[in-house]
Protein backbone atom coordinates (compact mmCIF):
# COMPACT_ATOMS: atom_id res chain seq x y z
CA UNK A 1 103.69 91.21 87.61
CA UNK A 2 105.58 88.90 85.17
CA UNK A 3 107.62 90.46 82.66
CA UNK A 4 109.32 88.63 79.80
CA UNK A 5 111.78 90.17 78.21
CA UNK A 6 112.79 88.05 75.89
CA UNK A 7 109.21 87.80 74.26
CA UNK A 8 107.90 91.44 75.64
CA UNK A 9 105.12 90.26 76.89
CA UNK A 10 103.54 90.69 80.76
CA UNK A 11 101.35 87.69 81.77
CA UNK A 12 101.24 86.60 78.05
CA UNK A 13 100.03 89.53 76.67
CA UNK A 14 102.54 90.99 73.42
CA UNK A 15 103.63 94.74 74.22
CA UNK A 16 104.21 97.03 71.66
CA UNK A 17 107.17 97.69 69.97
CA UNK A 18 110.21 99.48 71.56
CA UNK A 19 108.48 99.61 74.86
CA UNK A 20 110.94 101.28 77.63
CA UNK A 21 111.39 100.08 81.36
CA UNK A 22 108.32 102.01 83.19
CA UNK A 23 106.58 103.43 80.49
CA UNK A 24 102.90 103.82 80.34
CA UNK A 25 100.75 100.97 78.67
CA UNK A 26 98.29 102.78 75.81
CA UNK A 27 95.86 100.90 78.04
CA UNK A 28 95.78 99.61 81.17
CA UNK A 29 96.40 95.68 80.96
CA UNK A 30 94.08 93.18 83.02
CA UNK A 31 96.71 90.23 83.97
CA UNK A 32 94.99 87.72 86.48
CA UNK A 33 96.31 85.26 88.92
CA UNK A 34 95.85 82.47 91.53
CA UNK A 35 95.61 82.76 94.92
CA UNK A 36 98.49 80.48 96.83
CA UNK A 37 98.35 79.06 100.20
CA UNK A 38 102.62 79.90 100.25
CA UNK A 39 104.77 81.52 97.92
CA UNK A 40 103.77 84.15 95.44
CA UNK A 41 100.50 83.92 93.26
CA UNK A 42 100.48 82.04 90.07
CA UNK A 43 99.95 84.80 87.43
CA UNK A 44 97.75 82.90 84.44
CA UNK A 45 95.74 83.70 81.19
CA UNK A 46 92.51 85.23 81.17
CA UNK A 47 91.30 82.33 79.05
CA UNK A 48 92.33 80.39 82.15
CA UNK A 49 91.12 82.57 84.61
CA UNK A 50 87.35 81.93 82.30
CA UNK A 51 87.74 78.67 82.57
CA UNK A 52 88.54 78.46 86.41
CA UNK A 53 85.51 80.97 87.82
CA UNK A 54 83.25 81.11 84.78
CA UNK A 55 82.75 84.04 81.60
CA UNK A 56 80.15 85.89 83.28
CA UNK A 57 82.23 85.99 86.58
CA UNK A 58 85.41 86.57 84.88
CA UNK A 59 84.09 89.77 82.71
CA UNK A 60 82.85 91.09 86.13
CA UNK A 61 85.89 91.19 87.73
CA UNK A 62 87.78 92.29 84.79
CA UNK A 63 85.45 95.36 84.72
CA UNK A 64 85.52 96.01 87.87
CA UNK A 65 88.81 95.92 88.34
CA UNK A 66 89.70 98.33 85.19
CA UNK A 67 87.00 100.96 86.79
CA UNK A 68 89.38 100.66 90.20
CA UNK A 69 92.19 101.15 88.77
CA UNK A 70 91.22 104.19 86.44
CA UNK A 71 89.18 105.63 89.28
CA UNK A 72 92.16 105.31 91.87
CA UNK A 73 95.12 106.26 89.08
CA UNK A 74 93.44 109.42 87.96
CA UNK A 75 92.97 110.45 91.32
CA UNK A 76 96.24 109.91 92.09
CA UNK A 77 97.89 111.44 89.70
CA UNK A 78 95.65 115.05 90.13
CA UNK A 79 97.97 114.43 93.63
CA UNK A 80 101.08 113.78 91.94
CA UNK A 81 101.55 109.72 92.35
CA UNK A 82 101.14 107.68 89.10
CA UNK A 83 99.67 104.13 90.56
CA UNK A 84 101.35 101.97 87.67
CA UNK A 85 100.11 98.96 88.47
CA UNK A 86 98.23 97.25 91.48
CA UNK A 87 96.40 93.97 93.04
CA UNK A 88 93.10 93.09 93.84
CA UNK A 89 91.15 90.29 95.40
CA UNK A 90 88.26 89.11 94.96
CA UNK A 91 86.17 86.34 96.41
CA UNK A 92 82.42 85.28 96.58
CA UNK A 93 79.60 85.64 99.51
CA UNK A 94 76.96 83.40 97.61
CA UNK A 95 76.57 85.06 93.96
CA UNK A 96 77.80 88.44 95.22
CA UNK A 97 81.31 89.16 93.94
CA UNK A 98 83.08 90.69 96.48
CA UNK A 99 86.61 92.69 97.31
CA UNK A 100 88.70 90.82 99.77
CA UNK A 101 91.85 92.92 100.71
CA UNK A 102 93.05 96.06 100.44
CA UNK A 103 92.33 98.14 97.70
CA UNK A 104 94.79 101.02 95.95
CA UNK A 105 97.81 101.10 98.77
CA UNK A 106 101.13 101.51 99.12
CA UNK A 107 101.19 97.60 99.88
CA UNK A 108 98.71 96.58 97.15
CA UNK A 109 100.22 98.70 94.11
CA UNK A 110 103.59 100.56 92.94
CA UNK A 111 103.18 104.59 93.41
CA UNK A 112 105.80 106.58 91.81
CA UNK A 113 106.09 110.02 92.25
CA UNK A 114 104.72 111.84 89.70
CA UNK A 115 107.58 114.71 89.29
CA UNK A 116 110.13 112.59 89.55
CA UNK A 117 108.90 110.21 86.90
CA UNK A 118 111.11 109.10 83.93
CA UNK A 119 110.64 106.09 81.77
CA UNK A 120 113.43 103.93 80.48
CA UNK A 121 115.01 103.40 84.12
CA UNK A 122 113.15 101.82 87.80
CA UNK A 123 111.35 104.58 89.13
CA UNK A 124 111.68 105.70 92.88
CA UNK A 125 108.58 104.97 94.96
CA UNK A 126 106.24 105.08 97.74
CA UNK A 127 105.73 101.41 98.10
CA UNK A 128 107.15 98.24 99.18
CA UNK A 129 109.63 98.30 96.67
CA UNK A 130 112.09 99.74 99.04
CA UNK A 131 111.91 96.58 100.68
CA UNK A 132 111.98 94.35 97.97
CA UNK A 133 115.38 96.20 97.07
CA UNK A 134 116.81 95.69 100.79
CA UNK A 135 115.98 92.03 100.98
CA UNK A 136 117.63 91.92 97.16
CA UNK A 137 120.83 93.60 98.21
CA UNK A 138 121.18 90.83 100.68
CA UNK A 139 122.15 88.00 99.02
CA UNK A 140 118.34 86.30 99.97
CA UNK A 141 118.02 83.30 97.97
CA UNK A 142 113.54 84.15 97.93
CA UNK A 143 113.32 79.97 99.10
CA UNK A 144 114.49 80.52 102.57
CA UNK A 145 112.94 82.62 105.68
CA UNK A 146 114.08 85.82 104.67
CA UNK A 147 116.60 88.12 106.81
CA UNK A 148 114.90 90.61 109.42
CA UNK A 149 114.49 94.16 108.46
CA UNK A 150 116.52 97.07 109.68
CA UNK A 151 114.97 99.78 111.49
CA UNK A 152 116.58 102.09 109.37
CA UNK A 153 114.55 100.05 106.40
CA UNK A 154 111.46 99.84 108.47
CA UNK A 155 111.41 103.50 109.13
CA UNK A 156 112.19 104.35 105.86
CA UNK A 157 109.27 102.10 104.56
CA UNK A 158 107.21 103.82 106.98
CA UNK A 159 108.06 106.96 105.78
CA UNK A 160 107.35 106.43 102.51
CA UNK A 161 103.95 105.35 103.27
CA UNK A 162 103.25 108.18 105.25
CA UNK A 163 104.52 110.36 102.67
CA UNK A 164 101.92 108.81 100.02
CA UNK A 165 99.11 109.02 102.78
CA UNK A 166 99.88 112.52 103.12
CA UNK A 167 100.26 113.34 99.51
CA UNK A 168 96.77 111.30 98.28
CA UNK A 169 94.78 112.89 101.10
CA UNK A 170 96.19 116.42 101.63
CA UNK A 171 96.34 115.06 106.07
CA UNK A 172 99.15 115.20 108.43
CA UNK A 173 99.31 111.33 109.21
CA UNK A 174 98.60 111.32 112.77
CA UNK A 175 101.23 108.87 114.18
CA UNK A 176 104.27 110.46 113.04
């Protein structure tokens, strides 16, 4: 998600006064994009997105992607993960909208640990952020292939994951 700082906004949308790294929106914010064939997705307005797949279209899938994300967050969070933000995709089978990827994973969204939560600095996490952070740390210029994992970040990645599987659904993961 795009955050300007110099503005506060996130995808063009103003944020209120004195907001602090990670802290909670009053509401959660709807912030479309484009799909890319390489690269990252294009993150644009929601006038845009109107204008791209149609109103009626466009109020569907903001709906139905608020009810995911409130459905999936307070779930979550009776675990002890706050799911602070998250991507879906949708596409179309005729006039059916329809989800295309994964929905509310570690891979999909950013789950922070509910106890260890503290706005005002990056949170720790259960996601690919860990990753993100590695390939950072390397001097990656983001235009190039990037460097090869570790196993020692691969592992750790995996851990994490299995750590959120475990804590969401109250299982052993089964491939430890």
């Amino acid at each position: 998600m795009e955050i300007i700082q110099k503005d506060k906004t996130v995808c063009g949308i103003k944020l209120k006064k004195g907001m602090q790294e990670s802290e909670k929106f009053d509401n959660p914010l709807f912030t479309p994009s484009t799909k890319e064939d390489s690269g990252h997705d294009i993150n644009i307005s929601y006038e845009k997105m109107e204008k791209i797949i149609g109103k009626k279209d466009a109020i569907r899938i903001k709906e139905l992607s608020l009810l995911m994300y409130n459905k999936g967050a307070e779930y979550a969070r009776k675990k002890g993960i706050i799911i602070a933000d998250t991507k879906f995709e949708f596409g179309k089978i005729d006039d059916k909208i329809i989800i295309v990827d994964e929905v509310l994973t570690p891979d999909s969204s950013r789950f922070w640990p509910l106890n260890k939560y503290e706005p005002g600095r990056s949170q720790p996490s259960y996601d690919k952020q860990y990753v993100r952070d590695y390939l950072s740390n390397t001097g990656w210029d983001k235009n190039s292939k990037p460097p090869e994992l570790t196993l020692d970040v691969i592992k750790e990645t995996r851990n994490k994951y299995i750590e959120a599987y475990e804590t969401l659904t109250g299982k052993s993961f089964l491939f430890k």
